[in-house]
PDB file of N, CA and C in Angstrom:
ATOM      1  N   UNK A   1      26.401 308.620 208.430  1.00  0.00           N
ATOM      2  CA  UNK A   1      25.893 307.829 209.521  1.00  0.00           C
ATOM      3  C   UNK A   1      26.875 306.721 209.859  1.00  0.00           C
ATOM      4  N   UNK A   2      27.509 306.578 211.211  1.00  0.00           N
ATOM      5  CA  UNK A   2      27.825 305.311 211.501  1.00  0.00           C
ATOM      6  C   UNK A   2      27.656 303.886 211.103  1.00  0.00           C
ATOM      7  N   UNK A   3      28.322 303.439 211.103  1.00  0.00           N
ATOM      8  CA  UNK A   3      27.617 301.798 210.992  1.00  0.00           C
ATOM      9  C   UNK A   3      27.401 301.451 212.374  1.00  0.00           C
ATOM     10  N   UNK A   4      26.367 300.497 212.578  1.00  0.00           N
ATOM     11  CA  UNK A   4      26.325 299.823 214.143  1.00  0.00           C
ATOM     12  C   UNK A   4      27.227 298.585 213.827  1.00  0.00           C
ATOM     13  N   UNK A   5      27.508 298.066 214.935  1.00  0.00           N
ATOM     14  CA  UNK A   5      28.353 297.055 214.955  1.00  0.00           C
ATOM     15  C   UNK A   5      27.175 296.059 215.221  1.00  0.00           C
ATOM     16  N   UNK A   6      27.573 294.721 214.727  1.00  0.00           N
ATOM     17  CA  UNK A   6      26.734 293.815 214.251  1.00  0.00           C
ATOM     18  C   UNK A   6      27.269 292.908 216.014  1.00  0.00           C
ATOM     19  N   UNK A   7      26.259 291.723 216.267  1.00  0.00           N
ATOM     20  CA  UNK A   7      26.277 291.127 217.230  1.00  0.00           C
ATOM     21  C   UNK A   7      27.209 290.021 217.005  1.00  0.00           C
ATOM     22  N   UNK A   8      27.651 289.375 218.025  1.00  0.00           N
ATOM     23  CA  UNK A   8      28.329 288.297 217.754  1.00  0.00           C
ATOM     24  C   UNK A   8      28.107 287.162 217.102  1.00  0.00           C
ATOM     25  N   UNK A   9      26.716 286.848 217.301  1.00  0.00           N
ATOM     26  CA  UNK A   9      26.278 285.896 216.519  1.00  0.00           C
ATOM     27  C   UNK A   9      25.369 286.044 214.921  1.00  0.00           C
ATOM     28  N   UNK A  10      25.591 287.374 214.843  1.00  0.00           N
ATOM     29  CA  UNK A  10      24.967 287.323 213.270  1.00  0.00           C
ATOM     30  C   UNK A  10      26.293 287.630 212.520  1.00  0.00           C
ATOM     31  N   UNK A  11      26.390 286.576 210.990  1.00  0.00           N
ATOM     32  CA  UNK A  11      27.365 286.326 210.155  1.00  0.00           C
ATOM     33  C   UNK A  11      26.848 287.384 209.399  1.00  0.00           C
ATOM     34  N   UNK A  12      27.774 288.022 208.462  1.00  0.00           N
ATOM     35  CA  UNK A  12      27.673 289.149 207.155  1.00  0.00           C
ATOM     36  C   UNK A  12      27.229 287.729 206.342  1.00  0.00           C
ATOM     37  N   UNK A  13      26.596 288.594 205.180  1.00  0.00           N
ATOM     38  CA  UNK A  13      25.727 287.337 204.050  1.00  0.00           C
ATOM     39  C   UNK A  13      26.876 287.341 203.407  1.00  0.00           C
ATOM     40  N   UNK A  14      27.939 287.864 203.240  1.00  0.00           N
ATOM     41  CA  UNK A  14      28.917 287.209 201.964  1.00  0.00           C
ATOM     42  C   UNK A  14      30.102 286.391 202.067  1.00  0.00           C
ATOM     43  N   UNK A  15      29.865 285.924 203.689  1.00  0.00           N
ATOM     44  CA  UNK A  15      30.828 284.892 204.116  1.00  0.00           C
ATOM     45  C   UNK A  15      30.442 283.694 204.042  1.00  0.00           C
ATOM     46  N   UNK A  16      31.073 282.799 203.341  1.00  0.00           N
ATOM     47  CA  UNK A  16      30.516 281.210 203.667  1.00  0.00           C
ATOM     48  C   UNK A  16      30.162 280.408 204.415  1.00  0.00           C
ATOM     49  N   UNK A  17      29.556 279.450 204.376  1.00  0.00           N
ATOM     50  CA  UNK A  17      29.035 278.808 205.569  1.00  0.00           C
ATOM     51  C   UNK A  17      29.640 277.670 205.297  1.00  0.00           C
ATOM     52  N   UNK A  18      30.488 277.423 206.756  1.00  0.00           N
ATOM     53  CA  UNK A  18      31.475 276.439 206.936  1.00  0.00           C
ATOM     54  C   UNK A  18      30.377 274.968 207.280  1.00  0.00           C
ATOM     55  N   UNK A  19      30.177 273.999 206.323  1.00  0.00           N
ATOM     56  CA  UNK A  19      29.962 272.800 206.315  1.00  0.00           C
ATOM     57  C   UNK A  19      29.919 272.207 207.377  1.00  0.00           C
ATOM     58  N   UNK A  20      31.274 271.941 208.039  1.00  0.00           N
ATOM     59  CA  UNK A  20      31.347 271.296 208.831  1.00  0.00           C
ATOM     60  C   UNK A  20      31.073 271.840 210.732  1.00  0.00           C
ATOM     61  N   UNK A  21      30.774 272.937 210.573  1.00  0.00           N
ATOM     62  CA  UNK A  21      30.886 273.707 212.000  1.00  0.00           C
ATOM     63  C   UNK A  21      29.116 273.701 212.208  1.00  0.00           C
ATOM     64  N   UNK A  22      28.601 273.399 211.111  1.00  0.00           N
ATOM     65  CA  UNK A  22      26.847 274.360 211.042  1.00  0.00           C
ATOM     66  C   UNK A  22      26.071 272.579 211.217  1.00  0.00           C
ATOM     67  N   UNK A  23      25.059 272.032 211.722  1.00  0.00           N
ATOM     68  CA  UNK A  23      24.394 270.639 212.209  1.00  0.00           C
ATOM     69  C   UNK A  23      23.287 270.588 210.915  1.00  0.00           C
ATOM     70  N   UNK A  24      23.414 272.330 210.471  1.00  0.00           N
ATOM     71  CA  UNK A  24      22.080 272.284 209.812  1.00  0.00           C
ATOM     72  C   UNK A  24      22.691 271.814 208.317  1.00  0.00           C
ATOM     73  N   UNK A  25      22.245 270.454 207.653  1.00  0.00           N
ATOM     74  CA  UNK A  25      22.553 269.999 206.323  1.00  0.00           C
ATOM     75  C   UNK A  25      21.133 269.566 205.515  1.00  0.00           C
ATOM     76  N   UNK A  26      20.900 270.186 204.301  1.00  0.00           N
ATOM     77  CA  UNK A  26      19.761 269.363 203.543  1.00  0.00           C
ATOM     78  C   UNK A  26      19.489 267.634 203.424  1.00  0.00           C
ATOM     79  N   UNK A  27      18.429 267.087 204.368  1.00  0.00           N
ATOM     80  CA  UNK A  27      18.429 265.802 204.274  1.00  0.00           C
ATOM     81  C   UNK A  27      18.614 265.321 202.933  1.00  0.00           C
ATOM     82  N   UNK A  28      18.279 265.777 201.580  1.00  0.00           N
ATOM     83  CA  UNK A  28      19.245 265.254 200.312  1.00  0.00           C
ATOM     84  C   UNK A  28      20.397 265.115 199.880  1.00  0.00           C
ATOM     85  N   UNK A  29      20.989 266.131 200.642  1.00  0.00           N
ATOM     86  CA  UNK A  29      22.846 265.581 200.670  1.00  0.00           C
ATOM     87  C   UNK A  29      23.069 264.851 201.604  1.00  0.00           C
ATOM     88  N   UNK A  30      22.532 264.212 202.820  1.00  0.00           N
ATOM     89  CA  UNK A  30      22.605 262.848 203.499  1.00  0.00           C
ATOM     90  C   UNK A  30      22.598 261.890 202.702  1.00  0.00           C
ATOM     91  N   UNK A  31      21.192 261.857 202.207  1.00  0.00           N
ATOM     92  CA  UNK A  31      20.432 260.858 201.800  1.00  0.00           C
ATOM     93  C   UNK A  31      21.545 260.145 200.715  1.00  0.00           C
ATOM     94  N   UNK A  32      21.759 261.297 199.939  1.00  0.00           N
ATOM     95  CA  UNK A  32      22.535 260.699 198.802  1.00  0.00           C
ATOM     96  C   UNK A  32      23.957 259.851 199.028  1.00  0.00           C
ATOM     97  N   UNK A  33      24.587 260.971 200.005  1.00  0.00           N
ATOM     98  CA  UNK A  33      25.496 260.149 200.673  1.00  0.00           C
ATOM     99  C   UNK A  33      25.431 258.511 201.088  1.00  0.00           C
ATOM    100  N   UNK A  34      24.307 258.666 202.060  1.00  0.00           N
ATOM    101  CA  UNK A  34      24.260 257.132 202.550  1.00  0.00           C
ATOM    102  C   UNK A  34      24.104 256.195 201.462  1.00  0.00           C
ATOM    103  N   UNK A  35      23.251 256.946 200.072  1.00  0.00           N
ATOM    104  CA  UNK A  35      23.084 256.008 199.423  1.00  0.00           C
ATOM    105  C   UNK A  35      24.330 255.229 198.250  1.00  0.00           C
ATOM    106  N   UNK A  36      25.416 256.322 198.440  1.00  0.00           N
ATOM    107  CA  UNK A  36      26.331 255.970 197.647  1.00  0.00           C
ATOM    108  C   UNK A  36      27.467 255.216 198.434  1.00  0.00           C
ATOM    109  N   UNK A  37      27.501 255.202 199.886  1.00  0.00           N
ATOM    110  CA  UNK A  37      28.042 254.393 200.598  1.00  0.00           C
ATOM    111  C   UNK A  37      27.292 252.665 200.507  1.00  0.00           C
ATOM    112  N   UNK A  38      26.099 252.940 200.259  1.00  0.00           N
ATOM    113  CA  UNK A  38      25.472 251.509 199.807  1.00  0.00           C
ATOM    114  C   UNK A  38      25.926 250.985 199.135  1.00  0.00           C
ATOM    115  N   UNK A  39      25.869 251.908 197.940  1.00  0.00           N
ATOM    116  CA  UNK A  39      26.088 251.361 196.289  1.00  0.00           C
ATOM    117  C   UNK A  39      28.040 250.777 196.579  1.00  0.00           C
ATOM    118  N   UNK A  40      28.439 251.794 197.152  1.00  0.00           N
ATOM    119  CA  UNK A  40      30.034 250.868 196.919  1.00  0.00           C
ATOM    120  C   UNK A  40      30.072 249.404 197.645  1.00  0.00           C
ATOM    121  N   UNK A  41      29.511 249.545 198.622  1.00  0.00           N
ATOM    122  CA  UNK A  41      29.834 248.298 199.579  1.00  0.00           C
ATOM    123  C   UNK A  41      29.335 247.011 198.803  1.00  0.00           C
ATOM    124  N   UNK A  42      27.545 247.151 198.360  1.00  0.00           N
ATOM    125  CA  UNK A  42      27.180 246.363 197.311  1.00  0.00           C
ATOM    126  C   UNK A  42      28.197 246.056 195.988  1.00  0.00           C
ATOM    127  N   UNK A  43      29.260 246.967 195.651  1.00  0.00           N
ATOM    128  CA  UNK A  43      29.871 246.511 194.687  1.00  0.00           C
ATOM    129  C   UNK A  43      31.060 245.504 195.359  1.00  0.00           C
ATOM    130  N   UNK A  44      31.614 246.316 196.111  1.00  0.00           N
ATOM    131  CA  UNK A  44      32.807 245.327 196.726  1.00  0.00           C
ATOM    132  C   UNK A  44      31.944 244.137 197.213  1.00  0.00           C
ATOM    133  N   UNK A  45      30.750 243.718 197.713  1.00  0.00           N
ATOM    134  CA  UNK A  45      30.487 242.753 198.149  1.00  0.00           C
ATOM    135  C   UNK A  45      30.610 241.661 196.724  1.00  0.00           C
ATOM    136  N   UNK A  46      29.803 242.203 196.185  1.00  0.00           N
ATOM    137  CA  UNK A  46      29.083 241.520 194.742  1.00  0.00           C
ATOM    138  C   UNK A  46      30.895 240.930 193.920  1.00  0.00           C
ATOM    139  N   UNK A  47      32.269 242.043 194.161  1.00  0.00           N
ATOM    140  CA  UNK A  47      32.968 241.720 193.626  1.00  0.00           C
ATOM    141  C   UNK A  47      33.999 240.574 194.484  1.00  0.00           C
ATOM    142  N   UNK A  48      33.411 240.563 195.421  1.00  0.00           N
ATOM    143  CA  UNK A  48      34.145 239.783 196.395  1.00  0.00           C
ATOM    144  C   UNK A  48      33.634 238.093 196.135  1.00  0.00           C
ATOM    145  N   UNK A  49      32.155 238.504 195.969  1.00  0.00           N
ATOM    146  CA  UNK A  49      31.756 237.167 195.795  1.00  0.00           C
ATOM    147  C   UNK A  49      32.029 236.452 194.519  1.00  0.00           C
ATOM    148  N   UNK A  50      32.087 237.448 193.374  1.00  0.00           N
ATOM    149  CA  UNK A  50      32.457 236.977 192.037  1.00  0.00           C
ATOM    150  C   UNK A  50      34.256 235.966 192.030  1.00  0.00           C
ATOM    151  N   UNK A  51      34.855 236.854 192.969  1.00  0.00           N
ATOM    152  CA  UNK A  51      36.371 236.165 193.197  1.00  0.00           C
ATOM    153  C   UNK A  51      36.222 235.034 193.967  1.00  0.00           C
ATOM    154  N   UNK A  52      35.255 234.807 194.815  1.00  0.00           N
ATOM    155  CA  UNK A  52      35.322 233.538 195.908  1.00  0.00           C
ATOM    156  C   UNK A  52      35.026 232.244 194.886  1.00  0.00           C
ATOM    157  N   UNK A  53      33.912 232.170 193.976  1.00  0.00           N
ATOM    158  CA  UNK A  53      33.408 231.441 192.793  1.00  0.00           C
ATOM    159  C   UNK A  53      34.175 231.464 191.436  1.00  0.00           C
ATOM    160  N   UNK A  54      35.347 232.266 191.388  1.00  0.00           N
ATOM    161  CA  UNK A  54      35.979 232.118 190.366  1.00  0.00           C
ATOM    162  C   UNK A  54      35.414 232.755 188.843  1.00  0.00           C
ATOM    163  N   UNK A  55      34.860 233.996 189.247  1.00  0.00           N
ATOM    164  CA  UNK A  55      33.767 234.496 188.262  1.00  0.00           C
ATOM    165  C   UNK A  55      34.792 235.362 187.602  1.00  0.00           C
ATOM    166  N   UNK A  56      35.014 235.463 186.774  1.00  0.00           N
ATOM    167  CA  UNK A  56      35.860 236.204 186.086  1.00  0.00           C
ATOM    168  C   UNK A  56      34.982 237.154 185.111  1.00  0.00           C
ATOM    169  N   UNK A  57      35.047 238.769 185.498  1.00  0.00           N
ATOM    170  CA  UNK A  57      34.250 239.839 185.052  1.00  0.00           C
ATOM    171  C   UNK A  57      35.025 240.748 183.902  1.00  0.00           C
ATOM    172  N   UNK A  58      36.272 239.954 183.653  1.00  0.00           N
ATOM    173  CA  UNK A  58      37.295 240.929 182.738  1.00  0.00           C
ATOM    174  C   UNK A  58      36.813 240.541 181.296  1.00  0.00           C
ATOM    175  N   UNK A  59      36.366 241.576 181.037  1.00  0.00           N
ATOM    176  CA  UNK A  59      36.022 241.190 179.216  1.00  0.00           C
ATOM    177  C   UNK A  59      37.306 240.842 178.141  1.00  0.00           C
ATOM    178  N   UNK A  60      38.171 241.306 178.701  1.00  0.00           N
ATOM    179  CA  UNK A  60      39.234 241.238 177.483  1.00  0.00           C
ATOM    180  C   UNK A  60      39.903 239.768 177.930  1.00  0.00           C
ATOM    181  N   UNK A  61      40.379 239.433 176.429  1.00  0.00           N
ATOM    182  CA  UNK A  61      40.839 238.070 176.073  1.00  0.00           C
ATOM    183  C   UNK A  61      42.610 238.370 176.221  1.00  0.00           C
ATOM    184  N   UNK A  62      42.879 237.640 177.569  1.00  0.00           N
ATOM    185  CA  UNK A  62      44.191 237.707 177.454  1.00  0.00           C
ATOM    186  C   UNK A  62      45.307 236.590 176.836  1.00  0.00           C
ATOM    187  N   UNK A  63      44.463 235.837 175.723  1.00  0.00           N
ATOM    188  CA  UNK A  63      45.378 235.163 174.921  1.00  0.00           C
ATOM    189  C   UNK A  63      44.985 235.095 173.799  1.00  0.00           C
ATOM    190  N   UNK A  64      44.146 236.020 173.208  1.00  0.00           N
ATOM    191  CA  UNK A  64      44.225 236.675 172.129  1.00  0.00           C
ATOM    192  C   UNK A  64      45.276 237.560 171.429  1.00  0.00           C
ATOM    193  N   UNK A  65      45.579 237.425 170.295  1.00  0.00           N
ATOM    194  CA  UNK A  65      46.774 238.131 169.549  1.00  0.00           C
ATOM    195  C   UNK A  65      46.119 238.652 168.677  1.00  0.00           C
ATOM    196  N   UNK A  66      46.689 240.197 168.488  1.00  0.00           N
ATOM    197  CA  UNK A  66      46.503 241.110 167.074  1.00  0.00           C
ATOM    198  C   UNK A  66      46.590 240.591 165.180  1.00  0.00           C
ATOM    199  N   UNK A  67      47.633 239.622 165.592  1.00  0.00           N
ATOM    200  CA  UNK A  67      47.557 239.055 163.817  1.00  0.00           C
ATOM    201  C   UNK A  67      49.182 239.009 163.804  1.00  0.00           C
ATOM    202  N   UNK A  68      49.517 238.896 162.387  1.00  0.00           N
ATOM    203  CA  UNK A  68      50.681 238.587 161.886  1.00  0.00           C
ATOM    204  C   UNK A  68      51.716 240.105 162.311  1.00  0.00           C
ATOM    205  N   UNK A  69      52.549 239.825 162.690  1.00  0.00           N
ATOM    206  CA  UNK A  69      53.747 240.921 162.989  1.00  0.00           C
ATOM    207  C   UNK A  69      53.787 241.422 161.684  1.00  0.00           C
ATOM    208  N   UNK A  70      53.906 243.051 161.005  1.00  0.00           N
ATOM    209  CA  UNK A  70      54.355 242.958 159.700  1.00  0.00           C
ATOM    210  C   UNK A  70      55.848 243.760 160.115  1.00  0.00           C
TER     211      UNK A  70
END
């Protein structure tokens, strides 16, 4: 038997679906997105403000020494 030829607009199932060409996205990969664009900005803000006040967030002691040279 022949194959029929498929229409223009129906894709074979074992081709990928290009991300960026398709409108249709799970509102949880938005969501998450926007929410991790939050979370950075909140950090750069939060670290911006720590530098304006002179907040120093570096744990390590930079005039601390290891001990005696042997």
């Amino acid at each position: 038997m022949p194959r029929t030829a498929l229409a223009p607009t129906v894709r074979p199932w074992y081709d990928p679906i290009d991300g960026a060409s398709t409108p249709l996205v799970r509102p949880y990969l938005t969501a998450h997105e926007r929410e991790e664009k939050a979370r950075i900005q909140r950090l750069r803000r939060d670290i911006l403000w720590c530098a304006t006040y002179r907040v120093d967030l570096d744990t390590r002691d930079i005039h601390a020494f290891l001990g005696a040279a042997s």
